[in-house]
PDB file of N, CA and C in Angstrom:
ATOM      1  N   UNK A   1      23.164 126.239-162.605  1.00  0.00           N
ATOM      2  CA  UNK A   1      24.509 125.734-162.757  1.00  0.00           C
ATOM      3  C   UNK A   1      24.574 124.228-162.522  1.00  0.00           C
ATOM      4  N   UNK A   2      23.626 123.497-161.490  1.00  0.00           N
ATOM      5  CA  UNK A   2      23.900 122.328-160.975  1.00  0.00           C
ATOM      6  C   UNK A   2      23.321 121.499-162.563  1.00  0.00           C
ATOM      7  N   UNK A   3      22.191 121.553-163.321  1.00  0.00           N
ATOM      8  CA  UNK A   3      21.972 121.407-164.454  1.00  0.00           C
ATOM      9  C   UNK A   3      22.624 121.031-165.737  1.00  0.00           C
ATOM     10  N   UNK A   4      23.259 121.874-165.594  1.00  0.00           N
ATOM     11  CA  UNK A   4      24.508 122.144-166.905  1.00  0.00           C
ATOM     12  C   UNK A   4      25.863 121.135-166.544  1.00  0.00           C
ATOM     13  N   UNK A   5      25.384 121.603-165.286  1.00  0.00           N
ATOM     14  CA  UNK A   5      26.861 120.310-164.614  1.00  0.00           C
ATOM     15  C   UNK A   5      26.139 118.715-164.860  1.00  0.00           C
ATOM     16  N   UNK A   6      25.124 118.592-164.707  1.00  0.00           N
ATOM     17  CA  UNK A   6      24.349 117.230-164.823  1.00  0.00           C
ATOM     18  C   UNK A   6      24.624 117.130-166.153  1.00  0.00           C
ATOM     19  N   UNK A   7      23.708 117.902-167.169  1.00  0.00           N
ATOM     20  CA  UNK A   7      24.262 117.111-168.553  1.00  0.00           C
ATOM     21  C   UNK A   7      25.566 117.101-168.978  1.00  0.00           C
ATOM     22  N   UNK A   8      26.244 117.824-168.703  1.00  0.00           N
ATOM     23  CA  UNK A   8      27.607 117.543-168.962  1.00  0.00           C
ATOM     24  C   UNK A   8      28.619 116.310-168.490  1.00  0.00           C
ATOM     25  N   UNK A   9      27.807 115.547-167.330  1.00  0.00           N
ATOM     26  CA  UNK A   9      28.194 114.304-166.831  1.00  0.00           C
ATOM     27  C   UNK A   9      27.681 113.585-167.440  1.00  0.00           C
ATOM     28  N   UNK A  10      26.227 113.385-167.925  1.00  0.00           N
ATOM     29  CA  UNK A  10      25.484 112.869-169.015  1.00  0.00           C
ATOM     30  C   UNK A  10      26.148 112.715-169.472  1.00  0.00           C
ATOM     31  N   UNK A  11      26.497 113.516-170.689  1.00  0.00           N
ATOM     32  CA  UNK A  11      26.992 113.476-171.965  1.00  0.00           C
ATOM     33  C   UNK A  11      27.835 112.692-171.998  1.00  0.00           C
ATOM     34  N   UNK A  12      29.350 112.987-171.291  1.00  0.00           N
ATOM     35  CA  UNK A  12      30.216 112.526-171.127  1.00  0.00           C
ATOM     36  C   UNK A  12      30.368 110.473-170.743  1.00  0.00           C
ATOM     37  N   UNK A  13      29.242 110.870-170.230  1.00  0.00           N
ATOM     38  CA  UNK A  13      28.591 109.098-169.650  1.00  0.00           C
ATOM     39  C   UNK A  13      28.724 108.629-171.287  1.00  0.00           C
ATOM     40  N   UNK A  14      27.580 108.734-172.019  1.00  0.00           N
ATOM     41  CA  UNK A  14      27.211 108.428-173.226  1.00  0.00           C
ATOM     42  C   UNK A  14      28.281 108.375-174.248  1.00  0.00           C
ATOM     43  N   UNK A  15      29.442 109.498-174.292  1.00  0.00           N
ATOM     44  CA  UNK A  15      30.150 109.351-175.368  1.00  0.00           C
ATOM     45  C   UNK A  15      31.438 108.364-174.888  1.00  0.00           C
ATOM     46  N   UNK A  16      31.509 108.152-173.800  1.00  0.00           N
ATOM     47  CA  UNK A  16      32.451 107.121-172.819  1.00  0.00           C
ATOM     48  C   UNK A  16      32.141 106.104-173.410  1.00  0.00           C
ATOM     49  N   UNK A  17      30.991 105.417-173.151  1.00  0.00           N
ATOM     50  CA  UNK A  17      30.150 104.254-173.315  1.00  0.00           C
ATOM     51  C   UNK A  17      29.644 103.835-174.835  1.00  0.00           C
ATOM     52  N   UNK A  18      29.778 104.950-175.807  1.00  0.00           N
ATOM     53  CA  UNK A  18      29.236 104.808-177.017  1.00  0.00           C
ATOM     54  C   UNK A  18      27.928 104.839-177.302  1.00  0.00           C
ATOM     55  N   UNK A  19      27.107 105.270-176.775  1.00  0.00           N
ATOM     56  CA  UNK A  19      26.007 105.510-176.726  1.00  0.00           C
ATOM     57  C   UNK A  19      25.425 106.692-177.796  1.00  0.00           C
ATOM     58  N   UNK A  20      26.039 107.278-178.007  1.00  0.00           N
ATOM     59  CA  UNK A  20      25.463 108.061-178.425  1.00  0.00           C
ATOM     60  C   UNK A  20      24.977 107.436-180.508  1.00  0.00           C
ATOM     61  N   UNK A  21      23.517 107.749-180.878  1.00  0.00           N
ATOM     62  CA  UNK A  21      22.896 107.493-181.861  1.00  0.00           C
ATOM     63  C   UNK A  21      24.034 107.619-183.117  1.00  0.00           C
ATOM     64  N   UNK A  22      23.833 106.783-183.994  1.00  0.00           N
ATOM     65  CA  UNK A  22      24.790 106.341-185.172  1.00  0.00           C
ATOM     66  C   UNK A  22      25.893 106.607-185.174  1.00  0.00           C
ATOM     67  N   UNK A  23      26.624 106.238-184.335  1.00  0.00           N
ATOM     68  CA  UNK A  23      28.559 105.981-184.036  1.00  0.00           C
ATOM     69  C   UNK A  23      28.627 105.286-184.783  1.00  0.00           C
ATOM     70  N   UNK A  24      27.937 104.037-185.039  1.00  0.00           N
ATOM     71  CA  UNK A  24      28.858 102.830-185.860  1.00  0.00           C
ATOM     72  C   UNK A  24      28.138 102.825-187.132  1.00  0.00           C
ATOM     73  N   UNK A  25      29.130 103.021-188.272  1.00  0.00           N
ATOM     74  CA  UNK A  25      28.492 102.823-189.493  1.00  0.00           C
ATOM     75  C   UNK A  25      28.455 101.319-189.877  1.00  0.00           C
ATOM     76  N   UNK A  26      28.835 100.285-189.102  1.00  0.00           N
ATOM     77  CA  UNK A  26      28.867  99.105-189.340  1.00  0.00           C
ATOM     78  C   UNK A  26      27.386  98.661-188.915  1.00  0.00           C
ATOM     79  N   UNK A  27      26.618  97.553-189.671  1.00  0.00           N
ATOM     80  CA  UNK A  27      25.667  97.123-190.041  1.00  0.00           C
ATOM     81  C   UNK A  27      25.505  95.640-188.953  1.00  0.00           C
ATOM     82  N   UNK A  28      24.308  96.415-188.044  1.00  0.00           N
ATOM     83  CA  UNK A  28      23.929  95.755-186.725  1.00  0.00           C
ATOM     84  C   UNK A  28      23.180  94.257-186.810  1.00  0.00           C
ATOM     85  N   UNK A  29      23.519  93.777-186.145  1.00  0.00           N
ATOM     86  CA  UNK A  29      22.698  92.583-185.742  1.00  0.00           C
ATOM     87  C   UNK A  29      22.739  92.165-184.518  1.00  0.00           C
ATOM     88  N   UNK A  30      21.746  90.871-183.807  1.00  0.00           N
ATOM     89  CA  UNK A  30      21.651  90.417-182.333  1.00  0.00           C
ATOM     90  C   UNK A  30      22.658  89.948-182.403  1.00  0.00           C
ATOM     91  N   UNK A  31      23.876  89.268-182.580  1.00  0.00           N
ATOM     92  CA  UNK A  31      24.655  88.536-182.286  1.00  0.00           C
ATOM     93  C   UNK A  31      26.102  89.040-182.432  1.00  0.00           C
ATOM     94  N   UNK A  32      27.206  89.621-181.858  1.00  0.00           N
ATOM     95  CA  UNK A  32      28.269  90.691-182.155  1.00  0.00           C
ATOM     96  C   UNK A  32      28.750  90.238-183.497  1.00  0.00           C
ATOM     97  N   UNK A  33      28.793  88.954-183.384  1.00  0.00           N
ATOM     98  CA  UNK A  33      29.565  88.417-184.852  1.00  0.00           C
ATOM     99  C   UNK A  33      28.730  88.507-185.963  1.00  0.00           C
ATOM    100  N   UNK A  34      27.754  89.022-186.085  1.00  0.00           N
ATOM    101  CA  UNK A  34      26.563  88.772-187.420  1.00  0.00           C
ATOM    102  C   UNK A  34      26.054  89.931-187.349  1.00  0.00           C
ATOM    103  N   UNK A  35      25.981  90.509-189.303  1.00  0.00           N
ATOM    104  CA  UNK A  35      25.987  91.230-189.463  1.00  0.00           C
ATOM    105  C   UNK A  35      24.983  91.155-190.449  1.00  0.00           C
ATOM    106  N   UNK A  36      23.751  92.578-191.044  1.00  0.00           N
ATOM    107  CA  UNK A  36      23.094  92.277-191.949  1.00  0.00           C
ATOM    108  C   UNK A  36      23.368  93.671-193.071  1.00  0.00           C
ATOM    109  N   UNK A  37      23.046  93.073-194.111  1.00  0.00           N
ATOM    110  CA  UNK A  37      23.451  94.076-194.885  1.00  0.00           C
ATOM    111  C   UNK A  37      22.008  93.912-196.354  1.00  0.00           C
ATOM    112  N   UNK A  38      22.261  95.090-196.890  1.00  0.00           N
ATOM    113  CA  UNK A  38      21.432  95.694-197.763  1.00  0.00           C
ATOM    114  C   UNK A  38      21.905  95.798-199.356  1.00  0.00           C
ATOM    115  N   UNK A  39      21.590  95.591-199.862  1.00  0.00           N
ATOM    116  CA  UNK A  39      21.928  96.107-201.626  1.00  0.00           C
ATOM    117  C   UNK A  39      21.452  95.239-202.988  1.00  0.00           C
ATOM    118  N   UNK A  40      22.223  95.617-203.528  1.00  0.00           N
ATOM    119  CA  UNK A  40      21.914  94.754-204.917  1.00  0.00           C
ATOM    120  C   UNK A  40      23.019  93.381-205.332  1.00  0.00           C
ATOM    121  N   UNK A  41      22.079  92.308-205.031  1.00  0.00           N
ATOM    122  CA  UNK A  41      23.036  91.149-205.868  1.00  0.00           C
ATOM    123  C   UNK A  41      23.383  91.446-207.494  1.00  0.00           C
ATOM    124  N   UNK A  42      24.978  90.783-207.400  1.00  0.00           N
ATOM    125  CA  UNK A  42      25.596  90.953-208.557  1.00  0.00           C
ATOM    126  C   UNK A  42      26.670  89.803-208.751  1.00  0.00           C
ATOM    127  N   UNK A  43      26.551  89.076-210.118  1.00  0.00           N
ATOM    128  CA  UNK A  43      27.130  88.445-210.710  1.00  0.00           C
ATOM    129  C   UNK A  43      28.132  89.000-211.088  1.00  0.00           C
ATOM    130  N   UNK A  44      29.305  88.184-209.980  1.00  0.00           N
ATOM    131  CA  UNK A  44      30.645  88.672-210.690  1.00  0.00           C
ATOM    132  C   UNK A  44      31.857  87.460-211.572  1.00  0.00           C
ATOM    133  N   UNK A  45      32.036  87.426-212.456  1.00  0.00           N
ATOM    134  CA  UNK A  45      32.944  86.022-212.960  1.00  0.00           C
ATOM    135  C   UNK A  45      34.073  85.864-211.654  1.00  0.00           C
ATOM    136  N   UNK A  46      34.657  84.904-211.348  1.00  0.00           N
ATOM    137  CA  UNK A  46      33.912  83.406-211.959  1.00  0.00           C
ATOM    138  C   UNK A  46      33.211  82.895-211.016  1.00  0.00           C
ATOM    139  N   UNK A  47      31.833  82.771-211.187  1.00  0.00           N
ATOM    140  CA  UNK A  47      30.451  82.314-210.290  1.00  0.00           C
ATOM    141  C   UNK A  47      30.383  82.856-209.249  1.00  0.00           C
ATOM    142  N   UNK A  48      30.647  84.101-208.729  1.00  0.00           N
ATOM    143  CA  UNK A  48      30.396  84.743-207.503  1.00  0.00           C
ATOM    144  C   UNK A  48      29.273  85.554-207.403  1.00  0.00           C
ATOM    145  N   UNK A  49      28.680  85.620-206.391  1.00  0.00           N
ATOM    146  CA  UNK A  49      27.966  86.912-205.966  1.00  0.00           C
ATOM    147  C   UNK A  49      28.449  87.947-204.805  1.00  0.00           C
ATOM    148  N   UNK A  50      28.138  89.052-205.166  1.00  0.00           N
ATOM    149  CA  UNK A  50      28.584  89.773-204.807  1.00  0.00           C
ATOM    150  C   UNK A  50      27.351  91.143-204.326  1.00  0.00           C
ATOM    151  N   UNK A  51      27.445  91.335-202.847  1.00  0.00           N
ATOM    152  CA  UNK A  51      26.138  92.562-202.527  1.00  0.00           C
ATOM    153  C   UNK A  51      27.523  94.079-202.305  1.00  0.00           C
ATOM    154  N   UNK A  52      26.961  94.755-202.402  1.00  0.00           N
ATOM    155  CA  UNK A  52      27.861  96.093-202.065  1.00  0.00           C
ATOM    156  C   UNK A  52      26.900  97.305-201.386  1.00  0.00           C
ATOM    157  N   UNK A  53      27.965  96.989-199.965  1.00  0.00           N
ATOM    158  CA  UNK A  53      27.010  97.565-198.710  1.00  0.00           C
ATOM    159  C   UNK A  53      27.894  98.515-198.548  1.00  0.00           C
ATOM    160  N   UNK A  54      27.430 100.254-197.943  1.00  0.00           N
ATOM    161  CA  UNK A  54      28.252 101.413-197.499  1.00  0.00           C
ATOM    162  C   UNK A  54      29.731 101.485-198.600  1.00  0.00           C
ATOM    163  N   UNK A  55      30.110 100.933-199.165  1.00  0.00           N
ATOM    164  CA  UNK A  55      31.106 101.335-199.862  1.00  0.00           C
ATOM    165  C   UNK A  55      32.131  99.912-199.678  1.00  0.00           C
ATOM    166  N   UNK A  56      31.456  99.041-199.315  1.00  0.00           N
ATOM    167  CA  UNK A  56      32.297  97.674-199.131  1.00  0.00           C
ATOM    168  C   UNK A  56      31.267  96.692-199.701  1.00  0.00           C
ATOM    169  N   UNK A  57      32.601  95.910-200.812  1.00  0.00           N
ATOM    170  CA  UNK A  57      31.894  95.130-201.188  1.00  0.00           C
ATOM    171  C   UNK A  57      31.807  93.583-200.561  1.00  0.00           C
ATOM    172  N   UNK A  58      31.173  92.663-200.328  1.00  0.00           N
ATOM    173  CA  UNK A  58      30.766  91.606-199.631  1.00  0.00           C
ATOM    174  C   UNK A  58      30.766  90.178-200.398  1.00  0.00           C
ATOM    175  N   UNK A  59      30.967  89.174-200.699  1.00  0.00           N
ATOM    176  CA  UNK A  59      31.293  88.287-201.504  1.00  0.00           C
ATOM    177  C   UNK A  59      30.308  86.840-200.952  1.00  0.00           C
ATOM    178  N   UNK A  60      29.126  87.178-200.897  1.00  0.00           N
ATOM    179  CA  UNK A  60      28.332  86.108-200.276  1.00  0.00           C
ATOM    180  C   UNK A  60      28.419  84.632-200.655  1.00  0.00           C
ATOM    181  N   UNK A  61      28.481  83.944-199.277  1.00  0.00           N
ATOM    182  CA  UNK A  61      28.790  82.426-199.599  1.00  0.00           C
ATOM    183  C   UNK A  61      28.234  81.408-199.116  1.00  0.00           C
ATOM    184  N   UNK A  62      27.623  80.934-199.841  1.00  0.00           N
ATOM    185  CA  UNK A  62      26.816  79.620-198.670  1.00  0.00           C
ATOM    186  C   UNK A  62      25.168  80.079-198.674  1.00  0.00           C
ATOM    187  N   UNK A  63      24.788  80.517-199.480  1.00  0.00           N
ATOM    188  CA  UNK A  63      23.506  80.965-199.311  1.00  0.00           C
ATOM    189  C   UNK A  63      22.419  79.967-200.353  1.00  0.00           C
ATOM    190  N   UNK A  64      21.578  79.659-199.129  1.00  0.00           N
ATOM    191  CA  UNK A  64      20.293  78.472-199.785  1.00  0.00           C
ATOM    192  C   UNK A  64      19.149  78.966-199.386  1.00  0.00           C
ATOM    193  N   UNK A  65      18.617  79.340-200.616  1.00  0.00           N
ATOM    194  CA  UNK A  65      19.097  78.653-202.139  1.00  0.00           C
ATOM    195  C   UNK A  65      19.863  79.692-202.299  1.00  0.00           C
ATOM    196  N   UNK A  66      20.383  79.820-203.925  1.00  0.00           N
ATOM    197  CA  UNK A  66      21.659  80.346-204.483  1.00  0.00           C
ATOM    198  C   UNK A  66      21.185  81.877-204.429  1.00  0.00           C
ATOM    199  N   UNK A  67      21.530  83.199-204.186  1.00  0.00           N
ATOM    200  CA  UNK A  67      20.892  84.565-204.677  1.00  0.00           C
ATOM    201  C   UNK A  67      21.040  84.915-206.158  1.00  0.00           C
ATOM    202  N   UNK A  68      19.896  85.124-206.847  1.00  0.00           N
ATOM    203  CA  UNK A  68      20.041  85.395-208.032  1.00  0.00           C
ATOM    204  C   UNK A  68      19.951  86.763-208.349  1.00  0.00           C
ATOM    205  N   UNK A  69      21.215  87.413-209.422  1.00  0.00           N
ATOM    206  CA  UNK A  69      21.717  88.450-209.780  1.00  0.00           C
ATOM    207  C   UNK A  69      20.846  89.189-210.218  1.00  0.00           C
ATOM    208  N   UNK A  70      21.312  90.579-209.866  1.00  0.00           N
ATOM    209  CA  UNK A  70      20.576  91.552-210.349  1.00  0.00           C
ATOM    210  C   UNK A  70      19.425  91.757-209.300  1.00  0.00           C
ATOM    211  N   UNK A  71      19.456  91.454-208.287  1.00  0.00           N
ATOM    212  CA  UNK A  71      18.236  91.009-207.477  1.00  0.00           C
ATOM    213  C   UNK A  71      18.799  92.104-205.912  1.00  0.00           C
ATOM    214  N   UNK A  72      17.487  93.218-205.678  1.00  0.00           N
ATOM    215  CA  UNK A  72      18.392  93.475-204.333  1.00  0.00           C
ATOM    216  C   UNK A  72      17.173  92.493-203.178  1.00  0.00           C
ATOM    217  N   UNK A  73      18.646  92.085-202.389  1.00  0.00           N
ATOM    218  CA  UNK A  73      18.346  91.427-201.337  1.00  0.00           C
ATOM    219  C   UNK A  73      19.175  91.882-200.102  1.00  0.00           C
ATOM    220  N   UNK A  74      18.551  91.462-199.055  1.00  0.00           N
ATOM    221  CA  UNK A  74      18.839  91.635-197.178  1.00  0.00           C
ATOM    222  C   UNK A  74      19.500  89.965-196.983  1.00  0.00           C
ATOM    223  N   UNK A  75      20.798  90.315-196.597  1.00  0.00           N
ATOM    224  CA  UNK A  75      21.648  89.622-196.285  1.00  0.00           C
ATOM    225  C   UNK A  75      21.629  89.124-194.623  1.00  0.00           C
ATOM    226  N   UNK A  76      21.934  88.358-194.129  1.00  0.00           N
ATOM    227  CA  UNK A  76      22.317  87.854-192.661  1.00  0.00           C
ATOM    228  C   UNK A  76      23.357  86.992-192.785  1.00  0.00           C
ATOM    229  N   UNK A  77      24.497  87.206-192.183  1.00  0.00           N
ATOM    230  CA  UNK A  77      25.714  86.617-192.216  1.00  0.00           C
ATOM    231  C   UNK A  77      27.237  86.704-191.275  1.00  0.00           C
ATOM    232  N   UNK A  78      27.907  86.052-191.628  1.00  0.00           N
ATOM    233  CA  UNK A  78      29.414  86.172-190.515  1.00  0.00           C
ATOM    234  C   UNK A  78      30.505  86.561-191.297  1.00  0.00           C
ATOM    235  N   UNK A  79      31.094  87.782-191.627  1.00  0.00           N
ATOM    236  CA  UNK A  79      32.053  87.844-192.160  1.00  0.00           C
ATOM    237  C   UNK A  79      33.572  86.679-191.762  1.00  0.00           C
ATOM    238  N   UNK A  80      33.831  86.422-193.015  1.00  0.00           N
ATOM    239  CA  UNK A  80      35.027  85.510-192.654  1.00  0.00           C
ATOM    240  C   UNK A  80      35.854  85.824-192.970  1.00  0.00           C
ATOM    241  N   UNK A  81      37.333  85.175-192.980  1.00  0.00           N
ATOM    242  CA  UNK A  81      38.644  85.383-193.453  1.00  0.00           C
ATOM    243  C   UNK A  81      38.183  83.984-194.627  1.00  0.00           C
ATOM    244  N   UNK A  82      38.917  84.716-195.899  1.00  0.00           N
ATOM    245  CA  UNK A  82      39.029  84.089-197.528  1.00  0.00           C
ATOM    246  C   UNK A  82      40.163  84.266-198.366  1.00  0.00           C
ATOM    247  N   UNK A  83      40.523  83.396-199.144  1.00  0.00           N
ATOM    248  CA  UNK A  83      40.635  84.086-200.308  1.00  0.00           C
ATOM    249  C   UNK A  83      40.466  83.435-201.199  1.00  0.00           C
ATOM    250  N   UNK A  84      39.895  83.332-202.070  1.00  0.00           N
ATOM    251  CA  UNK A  84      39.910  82.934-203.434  1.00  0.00           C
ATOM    252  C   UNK A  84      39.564  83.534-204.842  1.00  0.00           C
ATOM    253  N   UNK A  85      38.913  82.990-205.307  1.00  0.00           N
ATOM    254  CA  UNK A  85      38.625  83.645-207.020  1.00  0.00           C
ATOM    255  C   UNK A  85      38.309  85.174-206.912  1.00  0.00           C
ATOM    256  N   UNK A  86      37.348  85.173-205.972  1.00  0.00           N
ATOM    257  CA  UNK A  86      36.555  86.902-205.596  1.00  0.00           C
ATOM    258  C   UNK A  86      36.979  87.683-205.111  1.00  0.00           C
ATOM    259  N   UNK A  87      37.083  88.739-205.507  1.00  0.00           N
ATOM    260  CA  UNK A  87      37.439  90.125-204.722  1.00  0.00           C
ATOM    261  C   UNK A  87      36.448  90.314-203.529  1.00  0.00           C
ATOM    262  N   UNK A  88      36.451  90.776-202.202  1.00  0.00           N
ATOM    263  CA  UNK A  88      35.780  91.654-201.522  1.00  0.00           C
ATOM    264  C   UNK A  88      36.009  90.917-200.023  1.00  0.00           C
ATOM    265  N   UNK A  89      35.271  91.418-199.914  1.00  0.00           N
ATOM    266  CA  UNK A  89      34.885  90.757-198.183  1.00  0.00           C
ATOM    267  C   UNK A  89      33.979  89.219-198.082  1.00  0.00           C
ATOM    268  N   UNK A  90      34.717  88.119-197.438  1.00  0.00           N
ATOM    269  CA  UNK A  90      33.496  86.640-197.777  1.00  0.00           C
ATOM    270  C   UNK A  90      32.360  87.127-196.203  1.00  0.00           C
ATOM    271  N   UNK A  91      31.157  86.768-197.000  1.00  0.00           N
ATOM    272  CA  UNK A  91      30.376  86.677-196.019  1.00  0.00           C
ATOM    273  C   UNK A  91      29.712  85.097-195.985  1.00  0.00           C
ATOM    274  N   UNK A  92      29.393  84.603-194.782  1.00  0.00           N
ATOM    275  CA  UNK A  92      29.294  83.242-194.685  1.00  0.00           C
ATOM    276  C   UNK A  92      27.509  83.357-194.046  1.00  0.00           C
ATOM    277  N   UNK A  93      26.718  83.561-195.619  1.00  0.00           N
ATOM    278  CA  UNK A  93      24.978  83.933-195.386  1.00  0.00           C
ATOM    279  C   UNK A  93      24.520  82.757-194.168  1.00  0.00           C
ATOM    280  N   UNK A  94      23.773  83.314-193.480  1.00  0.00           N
ATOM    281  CA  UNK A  94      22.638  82.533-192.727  1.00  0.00           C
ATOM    282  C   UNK A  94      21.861  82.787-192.901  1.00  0.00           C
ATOM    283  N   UNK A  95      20.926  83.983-193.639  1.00  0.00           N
ATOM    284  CA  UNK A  95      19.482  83.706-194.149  1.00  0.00           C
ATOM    285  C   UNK A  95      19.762  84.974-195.291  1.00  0.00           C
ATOM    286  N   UNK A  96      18.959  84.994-196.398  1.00  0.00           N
ATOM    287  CA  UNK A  96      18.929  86.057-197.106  1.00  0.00           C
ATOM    288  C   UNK A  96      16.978  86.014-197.228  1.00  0.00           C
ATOM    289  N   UNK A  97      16.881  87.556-197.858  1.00  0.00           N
ATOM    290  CA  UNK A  97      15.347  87.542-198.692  1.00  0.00           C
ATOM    291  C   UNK A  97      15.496  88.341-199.352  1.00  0.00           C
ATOM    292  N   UNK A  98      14.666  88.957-200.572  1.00  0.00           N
ATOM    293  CA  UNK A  98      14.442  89.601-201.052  1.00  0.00           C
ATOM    294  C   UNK A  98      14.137  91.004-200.818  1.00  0.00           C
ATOM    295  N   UNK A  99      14.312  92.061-201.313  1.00  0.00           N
ATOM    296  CA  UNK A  99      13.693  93.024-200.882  1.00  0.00           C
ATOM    297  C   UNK A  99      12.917  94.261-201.560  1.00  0.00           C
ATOM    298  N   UNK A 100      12.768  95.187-201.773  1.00  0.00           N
ATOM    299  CA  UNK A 100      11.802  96.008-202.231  1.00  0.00           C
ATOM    300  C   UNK A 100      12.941  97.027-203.355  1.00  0.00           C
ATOM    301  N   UNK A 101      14.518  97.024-203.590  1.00  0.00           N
ATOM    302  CA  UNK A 101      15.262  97.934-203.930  1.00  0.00           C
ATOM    303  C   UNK A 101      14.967  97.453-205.426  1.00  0.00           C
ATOM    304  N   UNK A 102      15.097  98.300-206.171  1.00  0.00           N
ATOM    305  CA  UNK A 102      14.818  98.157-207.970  1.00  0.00           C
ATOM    306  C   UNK A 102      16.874  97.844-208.380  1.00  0.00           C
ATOM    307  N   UNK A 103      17.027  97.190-209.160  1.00  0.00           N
ATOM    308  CA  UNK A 103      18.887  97.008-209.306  1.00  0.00           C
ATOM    309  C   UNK A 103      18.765  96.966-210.594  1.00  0.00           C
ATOM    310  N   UNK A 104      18.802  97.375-211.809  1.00  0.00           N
ATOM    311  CA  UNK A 104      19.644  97.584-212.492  1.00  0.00           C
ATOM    312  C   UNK A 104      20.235  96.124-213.167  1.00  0.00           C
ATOM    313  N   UNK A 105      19.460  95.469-214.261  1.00  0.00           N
ATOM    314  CA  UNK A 105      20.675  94.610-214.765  1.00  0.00           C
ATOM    315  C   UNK A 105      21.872  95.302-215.675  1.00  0.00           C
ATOM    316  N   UNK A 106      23.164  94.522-215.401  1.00  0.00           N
ATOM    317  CA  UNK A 106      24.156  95.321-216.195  1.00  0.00           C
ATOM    318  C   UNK A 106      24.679  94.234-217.433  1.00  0.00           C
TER     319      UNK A 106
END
């Protein structure tokens, strides 16, 4: 009995605290404000790029050199407040690379 009573304080510890393995579907990084994300670059008019991570799309900005379309790449960045020409979410890149995903030109 004393057992059952232990993990059950456990548990309770962990889901208090958030601990427990993939709670956050939001896309981790060292720094709370920076976030990295995954997918396929895409050319959207007028001159945007655009990655589309979990079902949100991302509107990358500031990235040197430029990401070229059709290309999947790993993003590092700060989501910002925007608005202009682009639809989605602005992300304000601090490093991108390339990565291993096959994309599809459209």
């Amino acid at each position: 009995m004393i057992n059952c009573r232990r993990f059950t304080v456990a548990a309770t510890f962990c889901a208090v605290w958030g601990l427990t393995p993939g709670a956050d579907a939001a896309p981790r990084a060292k720094d709370k404000d920076t976030i990295v994300i995954s997918g396929c670059a895409r050319g959207t008019p007028p001159l945007c790029t655009e990655v589309n991570y979990l079902g949100t799309s991302y509107v990358v900005r500031s990235a040197k050199p430029p990401i070229p379309a059709d290309t999947g790449v790993t993003v590092t960045g700060k989501v910002m407040d925007g608005l202009g020409l682009c639809w989605g979410t602005w992300l304000e890149v601090t490093k991108w690379r390339k990565n291993r995903l096959a994309c599809a030109q459209r």
